[in-house]
Protein backbone atom coordinates (compact mmCIF):
# COMPACT_ATOMS: atom_id res chain seq x y z
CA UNK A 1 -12.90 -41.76 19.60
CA UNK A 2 -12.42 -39.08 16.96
CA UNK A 3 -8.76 -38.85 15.40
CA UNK A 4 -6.68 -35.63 16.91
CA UNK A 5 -6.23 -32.58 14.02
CA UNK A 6 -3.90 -32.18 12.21
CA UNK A 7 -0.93 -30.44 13.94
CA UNK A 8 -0.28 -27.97 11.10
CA UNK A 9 2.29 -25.15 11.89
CA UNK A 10 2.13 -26.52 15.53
CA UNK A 11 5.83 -25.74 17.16
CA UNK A 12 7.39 -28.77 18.92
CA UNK A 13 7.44 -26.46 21.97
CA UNK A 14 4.07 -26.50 22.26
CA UNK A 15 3.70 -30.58 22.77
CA UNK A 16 4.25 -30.05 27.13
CA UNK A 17 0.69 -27.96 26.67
CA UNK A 18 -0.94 -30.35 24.26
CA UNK A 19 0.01 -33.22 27.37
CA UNK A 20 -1.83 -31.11 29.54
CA UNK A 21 -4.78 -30.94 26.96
CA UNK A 22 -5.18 -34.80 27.76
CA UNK A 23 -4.38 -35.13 30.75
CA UNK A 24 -7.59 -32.73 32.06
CA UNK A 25 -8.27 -30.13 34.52
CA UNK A 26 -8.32 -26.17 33.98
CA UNK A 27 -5.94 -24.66 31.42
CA UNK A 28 -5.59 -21.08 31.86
CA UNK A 29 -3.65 -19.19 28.80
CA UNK A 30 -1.75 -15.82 28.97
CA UNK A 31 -0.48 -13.69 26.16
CA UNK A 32 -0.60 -10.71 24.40
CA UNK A 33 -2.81 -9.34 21.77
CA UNK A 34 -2.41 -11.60 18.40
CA UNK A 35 0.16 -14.27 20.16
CA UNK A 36 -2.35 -17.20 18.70
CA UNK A 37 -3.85 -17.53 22.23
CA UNK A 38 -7.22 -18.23 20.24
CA UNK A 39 -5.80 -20.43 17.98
CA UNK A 40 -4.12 -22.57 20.78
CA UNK A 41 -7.11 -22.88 22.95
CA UNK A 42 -9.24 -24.22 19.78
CA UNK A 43 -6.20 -26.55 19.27
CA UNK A 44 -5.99 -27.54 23.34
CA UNK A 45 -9.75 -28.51 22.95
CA UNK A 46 -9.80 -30.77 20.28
CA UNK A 47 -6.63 -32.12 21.36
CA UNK A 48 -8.87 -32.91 25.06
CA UNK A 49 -11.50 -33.97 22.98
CA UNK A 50 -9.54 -36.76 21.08
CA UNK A 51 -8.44 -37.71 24.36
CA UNK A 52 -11.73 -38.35 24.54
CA UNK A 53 -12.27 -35.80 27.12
CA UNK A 54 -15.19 -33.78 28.05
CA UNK A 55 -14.28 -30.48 27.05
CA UNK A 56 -15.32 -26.72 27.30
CA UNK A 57 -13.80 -23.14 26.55
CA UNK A 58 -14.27 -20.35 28.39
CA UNK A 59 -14.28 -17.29 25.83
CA UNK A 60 -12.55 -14.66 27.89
CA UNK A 61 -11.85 -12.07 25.80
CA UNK A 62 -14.85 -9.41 25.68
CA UNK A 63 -13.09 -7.43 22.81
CA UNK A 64 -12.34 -9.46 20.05
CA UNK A 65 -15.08 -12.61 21.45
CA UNK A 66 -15.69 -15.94 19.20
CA UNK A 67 -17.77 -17.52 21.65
CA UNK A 68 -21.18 -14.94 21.89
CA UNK A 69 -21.23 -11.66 21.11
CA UNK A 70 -18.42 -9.26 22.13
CA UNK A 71 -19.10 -7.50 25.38
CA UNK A 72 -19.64 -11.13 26.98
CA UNK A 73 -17.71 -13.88 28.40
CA UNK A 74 -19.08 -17.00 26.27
CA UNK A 75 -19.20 -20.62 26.88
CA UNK A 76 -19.45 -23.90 24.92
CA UNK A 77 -19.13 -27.40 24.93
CA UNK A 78 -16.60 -28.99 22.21
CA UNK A 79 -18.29 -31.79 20.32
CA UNK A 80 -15.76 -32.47 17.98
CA UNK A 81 -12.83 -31.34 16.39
CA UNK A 82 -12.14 -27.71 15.56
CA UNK A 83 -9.84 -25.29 14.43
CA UNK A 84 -10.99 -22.25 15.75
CA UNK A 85 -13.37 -21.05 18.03
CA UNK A 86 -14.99 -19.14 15.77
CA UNK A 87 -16.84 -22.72 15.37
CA UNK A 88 -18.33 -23.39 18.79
CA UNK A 89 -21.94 -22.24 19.99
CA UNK A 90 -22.00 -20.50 22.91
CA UNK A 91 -23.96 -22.86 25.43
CA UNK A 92 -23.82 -20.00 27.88
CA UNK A 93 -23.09 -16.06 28.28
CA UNK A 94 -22.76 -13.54 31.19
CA UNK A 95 -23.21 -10.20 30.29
CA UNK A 96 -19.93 -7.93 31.63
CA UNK A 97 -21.52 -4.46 29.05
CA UNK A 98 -17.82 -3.62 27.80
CA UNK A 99 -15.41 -4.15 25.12
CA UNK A 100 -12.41 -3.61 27.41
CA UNK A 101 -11.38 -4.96 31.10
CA UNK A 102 -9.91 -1.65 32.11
CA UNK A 103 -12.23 -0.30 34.70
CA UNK A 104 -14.59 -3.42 34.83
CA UNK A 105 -12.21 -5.63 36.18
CA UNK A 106 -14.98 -7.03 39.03
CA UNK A 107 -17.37 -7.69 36.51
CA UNK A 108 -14.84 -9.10 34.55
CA UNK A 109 -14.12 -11.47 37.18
CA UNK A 110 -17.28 -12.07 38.46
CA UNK A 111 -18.57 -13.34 34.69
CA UNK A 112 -15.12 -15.40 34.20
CA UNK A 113 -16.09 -17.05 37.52
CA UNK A 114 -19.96 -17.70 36.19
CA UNK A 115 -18.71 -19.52 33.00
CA UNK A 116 -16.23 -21.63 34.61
CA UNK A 117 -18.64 -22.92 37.01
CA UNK A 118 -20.92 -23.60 34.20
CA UNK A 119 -18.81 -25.26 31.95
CA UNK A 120 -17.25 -27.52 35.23
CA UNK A 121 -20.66 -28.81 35.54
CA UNK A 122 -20.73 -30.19 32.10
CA UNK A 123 -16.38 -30.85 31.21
CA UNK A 124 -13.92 -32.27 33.33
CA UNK A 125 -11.71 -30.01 30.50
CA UNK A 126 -12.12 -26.51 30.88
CA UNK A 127 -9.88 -24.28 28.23
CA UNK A 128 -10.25 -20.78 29.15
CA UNK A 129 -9.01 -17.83 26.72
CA UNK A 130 -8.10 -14.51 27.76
CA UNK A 131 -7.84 -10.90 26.53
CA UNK A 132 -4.44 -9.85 25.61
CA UNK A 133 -4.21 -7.31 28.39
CA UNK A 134 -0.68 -8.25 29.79
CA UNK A 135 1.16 -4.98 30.91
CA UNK A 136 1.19 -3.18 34.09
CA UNK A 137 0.17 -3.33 37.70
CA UNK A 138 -3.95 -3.49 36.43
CA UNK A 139 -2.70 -6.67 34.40
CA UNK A 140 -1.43 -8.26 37.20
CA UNK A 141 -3.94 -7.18 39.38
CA UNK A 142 -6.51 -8.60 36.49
CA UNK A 143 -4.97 -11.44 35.67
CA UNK A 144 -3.83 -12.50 39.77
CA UNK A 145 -7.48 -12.09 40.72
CA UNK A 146 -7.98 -14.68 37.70
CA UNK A 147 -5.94 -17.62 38.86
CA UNK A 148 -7.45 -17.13 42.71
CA UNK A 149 -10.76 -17.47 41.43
CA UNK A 150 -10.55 -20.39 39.28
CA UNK A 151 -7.61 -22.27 40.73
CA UNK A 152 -6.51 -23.49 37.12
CA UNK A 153 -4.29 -26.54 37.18
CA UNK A 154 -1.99 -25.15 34.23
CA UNK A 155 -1.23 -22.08 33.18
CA UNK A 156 0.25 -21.85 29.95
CA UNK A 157 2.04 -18.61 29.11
CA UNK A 158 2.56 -18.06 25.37
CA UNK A 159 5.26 -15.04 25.03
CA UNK A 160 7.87 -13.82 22.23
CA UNK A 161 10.61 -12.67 25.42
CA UNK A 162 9.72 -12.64 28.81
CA UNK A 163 6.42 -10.03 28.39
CA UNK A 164 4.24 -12.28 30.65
CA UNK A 165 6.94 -13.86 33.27
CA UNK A 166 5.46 -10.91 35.51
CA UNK A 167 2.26 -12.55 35.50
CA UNK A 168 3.21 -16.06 36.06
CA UNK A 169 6.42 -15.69 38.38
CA UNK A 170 4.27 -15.57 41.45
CA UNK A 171 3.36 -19.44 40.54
CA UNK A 172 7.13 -20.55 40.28
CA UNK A 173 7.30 -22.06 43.53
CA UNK A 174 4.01 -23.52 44.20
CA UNK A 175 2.58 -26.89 43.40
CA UNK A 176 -0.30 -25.36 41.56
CA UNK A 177 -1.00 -23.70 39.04
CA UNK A 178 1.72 -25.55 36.91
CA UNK A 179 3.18 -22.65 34.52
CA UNK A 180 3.74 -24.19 31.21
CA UNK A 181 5.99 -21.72 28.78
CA UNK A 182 5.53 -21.52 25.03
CA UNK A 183 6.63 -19.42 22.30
CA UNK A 184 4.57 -17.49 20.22
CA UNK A 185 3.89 -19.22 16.87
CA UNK A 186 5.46 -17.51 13.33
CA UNK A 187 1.83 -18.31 12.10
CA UNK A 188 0.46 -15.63 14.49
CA UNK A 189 -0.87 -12.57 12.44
CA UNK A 190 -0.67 -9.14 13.86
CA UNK A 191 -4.16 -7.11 13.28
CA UNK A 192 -4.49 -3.45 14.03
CA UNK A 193 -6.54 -1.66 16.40
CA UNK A 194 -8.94 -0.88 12.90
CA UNK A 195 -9.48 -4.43 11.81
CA UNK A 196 -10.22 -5.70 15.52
CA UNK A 197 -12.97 -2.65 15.87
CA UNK A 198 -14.26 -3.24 12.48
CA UNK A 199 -14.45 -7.26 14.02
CA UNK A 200 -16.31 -6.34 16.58
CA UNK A 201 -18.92 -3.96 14.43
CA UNK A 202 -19.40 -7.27 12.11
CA UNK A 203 -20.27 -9.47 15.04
CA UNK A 204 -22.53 -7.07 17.03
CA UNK A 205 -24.19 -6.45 13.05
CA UNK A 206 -24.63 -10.37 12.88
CA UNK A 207 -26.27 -10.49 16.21
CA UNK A 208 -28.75 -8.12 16.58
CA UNK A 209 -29.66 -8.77 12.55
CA UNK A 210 -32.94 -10.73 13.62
CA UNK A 211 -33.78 -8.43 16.56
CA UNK A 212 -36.65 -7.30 17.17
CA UNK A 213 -38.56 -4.98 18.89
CA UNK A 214 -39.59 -5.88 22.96
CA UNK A 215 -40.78 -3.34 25.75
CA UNK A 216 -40.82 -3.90 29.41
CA UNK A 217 -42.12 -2.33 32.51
CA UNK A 218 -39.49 -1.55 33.95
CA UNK A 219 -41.04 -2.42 37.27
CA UNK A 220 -41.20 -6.07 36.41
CA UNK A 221 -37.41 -6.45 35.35
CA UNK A 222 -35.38 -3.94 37.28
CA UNK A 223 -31.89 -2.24 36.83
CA UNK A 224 -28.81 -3.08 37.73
CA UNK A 225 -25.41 -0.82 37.45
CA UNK A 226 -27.66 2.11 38.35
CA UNK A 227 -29.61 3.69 40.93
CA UNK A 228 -32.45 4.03 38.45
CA UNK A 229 -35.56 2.95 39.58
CA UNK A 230 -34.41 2.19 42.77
CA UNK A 231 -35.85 5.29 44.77
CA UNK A 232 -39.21 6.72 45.39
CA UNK A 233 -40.67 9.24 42.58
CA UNK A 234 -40.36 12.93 43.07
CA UNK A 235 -43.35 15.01 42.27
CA UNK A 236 -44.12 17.43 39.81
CA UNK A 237 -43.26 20.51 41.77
CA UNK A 238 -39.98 19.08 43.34
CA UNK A 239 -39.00 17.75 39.77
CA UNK A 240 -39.82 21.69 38.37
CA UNK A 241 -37.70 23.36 40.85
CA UNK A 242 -34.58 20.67 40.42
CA UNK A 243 -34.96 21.85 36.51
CA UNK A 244 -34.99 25.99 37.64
CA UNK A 245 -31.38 24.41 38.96
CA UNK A 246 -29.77 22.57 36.77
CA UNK A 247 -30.97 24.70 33.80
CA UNK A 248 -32.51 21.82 31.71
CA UNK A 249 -35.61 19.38 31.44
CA UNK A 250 -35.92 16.87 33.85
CA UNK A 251 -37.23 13.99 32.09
CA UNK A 252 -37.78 11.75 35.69
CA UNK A 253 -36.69 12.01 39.36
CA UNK A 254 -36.26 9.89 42.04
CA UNK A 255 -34.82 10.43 45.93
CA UNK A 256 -33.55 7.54 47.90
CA UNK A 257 -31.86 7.65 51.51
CA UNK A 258 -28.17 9.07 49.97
CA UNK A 259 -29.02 11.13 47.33
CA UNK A 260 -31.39 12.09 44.27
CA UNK A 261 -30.97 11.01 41.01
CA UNK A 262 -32.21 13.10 37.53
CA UNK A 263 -32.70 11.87 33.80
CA UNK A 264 -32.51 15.24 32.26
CA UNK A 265 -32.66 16.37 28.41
CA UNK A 266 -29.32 18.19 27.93
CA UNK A 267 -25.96 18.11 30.15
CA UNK A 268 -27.23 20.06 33.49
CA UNK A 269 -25.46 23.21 35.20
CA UNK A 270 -23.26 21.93 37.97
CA UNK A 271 -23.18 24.61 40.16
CA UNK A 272 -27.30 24.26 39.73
CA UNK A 273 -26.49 20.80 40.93
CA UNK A 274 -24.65 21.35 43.32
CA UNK A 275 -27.30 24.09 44.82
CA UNK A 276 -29.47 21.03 44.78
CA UNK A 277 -27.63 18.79 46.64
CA UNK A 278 -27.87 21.56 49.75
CA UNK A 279 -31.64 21.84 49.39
CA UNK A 280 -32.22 18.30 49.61
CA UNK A 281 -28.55 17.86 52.35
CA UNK A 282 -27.98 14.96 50.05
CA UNK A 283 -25.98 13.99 46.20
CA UNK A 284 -27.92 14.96 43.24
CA UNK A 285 -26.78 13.06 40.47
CA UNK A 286 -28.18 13.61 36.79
CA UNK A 287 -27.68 11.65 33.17
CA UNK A 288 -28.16 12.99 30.50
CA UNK A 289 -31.15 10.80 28.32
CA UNK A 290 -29.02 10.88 25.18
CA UNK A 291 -26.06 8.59 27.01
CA UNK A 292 -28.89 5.94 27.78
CA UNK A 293 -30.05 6.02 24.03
CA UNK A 294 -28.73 3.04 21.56
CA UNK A 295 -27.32 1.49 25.49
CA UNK A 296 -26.35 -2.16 25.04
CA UNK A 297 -27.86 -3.99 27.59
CA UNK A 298 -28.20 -7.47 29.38
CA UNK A 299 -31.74 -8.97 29.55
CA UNK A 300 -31.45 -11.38 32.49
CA UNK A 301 -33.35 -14.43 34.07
CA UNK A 302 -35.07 -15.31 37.51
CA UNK A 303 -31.57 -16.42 38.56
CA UNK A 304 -29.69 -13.68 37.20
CA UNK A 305 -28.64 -15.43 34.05
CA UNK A 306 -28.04 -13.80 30.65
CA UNK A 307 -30.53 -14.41 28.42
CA UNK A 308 -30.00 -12.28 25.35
CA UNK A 309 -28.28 -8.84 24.66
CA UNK A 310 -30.40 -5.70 24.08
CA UNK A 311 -30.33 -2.44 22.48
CA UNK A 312 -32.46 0.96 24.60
CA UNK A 313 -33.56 2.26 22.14
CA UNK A 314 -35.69 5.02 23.68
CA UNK A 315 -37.47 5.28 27.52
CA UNK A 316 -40.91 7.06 28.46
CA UNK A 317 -40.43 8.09 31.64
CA UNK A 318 -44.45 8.51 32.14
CA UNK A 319 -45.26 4.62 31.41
CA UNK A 320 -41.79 3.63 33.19
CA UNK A 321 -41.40 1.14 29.88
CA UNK A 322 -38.52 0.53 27.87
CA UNK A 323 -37.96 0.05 23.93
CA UNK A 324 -35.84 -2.48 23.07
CA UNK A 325 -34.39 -4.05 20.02
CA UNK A 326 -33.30 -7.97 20.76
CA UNK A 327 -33.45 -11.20 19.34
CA UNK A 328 -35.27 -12.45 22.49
CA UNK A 329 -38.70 -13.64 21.66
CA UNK A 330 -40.85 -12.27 24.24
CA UNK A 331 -40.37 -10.92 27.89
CA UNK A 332 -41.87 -13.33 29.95
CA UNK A 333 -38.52 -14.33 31.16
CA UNK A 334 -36.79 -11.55 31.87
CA UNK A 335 -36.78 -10.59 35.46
CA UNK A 336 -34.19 -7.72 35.49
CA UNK A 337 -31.91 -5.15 32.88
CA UNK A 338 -27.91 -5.13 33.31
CA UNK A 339 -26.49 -1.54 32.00
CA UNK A 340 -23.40 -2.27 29.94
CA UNK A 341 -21.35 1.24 29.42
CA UNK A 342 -21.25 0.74 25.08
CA UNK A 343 -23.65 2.64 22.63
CA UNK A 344 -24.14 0.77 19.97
CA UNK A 345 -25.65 1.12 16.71
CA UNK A 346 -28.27 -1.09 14.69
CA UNK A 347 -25.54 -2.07 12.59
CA UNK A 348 -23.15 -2.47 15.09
CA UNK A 349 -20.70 0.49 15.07
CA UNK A 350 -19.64 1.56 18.50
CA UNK A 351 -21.02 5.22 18.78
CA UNK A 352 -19.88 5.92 22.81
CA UNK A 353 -18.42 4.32 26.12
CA UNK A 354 -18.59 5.72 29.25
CA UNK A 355 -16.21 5.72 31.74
CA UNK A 356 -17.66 2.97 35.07
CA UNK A 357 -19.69 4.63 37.01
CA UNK A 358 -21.28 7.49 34.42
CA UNK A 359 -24.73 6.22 34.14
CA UNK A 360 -24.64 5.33 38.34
């Protein structure tokens, strides 16, 4: 059994959560932005691992990620002793397409719930690390939806006052989750909103370094988070009088039962839009082509799995294919395109996001 690390600049107060560490289960931690959370789940792990426990984290925090790429809700095995997570391989990844919880809260969930499953079928030890998204009625709405979906055992709040007790009070009374209290260490280090963007930049750099270029038929792996390819073609002469509307190219169109749905070249004229919706007595809905270039995407599998991260980097509407950069080696085994809502550059600067529900 490998010897437990060194317990440097460990407060006493935080022995009740190491316990928990070896005693098993699902430990489920809560704090702020730059309260150590990170630092205490790579500590919790090796501490399970000493104990000779199987062990996983959960890499919950799409912003400022260690496990994967940011954007992602990572997971990996722990194979020996670590001080950060910066040092674990992600085993596993579910694509959620943002940097931020706030207004992807159900894929937020949804992935969390993925990854858990995955690492309970290879730990009996599951750490899981969160974003440091603690205030307000969305936090406890985030964080509440959480605990129901992964029924943790412990829940260890790390706080300087009482900034998370809103998010754990609910739990006082029942027999599970056990709420386990801690104080935020002195050796926590505060990092502005500059350093954790310029993080991010370094790690989406690092990622997409080896990429390369892949194209798909869109037809063989198709798109979720849109309606895009889900309707039937327009023709030419319906597709030339929606651009006499909305005053702009129309680089594809397709109707379905509840609308019609433009790519166009250029932000189109809304009342032109909105004269379109009468002819056709259904919602015309347009994007513009330039929010869909430098996209980060999710290439998926047969079961819906995330295989690799991807970059649009341009569409021809005529050929329905799509140019992607990746590190994927080939396509044979993607079978389908999540939209995140982040432009991204080659070198990993974030250029846009959009708001849920602008690409539809």
């Amino acid at each position: 059994m490998a010897d437990s690390p060194p317990l440097l600049d460990t407060p006493s107060a935080w022995r009740p959560a190491l316990e928990a560490a070896r005693a098993g289960g699902t430990l489920f931690l809560v704090g702020a932005t730059d309260s150590g959370k990170s630092t205490l789940a790579a500590l919790l792990a090796s501490e399970a691992h000493a104990a000779g426990r199987k062990t996983a984290v959960v890499d919950a925090d799409i912003g400022q990620s260690s496990i994967g790429p940011p954007a992602c809700i990572g997971m990996a095995g722990v194979h020996s002793n670590i001080r950060s997570l910066d040092a674990l391989r992600a085993d596993a990844s579910d694509f959620v397409g943002a940097s931020s919880p706030k207004g992807h809260l159900l894929q937020c969930a949804a992935s969390i719930s993925a990854m858990a499953a995955a690492a309970r079928r290879e730990a009996d030890t599951v750490i899981v690390d969160t974003t440091g998204l603690i205030a307000g009625p969305f936090a406890r709405a985030f964080k509440g939806a959480k605990v129901r979906l992964l029924d943790p055992d412990v829940v260890i709040a790390l706080q300087l006052e009482d900034e998370v007790e809103h998010l754990v009070a609910p739990y006082r009374r029942r027999s599970r989750p056990h709420v386990v209290r801690l104080p935020v260490s002195r050796a926590a280090k505060e990092r502005s909103r500059e350093d954790r963007a310029a993080r991010r930049q370094r790690k989406f750099a690092a990622y997409f370094a080896e990429g390369r270029e892949l194209e798909l038929d869109w037809e063989k792996a198709p798109i979720e988070n849109s309606v895009w390819t889900s309707g039937e073609p327009l023709p030419g002469h319906i597709r030339a009088y929606a651009e006499e509307c909305v005053a702009c190219e129309v680089l594809y169109a397709e109707r379905r039962a509840d609308g019609v749905f433009l790519v166009t070249d250029g932000p189109s004229d809304t009342t032109g839009l909105r004269r379109l919706s009468d002819s056709f007595d259904a919602t015309a809905r347009t994007v513009d082509v330039a929010a869909l270039e430098s996209l980060l995407v999710g290439l998926l599998g047969e079961r819906g799995e995330t295989l690799a991260l991807a970059l649009l980097e341009s569409v021809d509407f005529r050929r329905r294919r799509l140019a992607l950069l990746t590190p994927l080696s080939g396509s044979e085994r993607v079978h389908g395109i999540r939209l995140g809502s982040m432009q991204v550059a080659r070198d990993g600067t974030q250029m846009r996001c959009h708001s849920p529900g602008t690409l539809v």
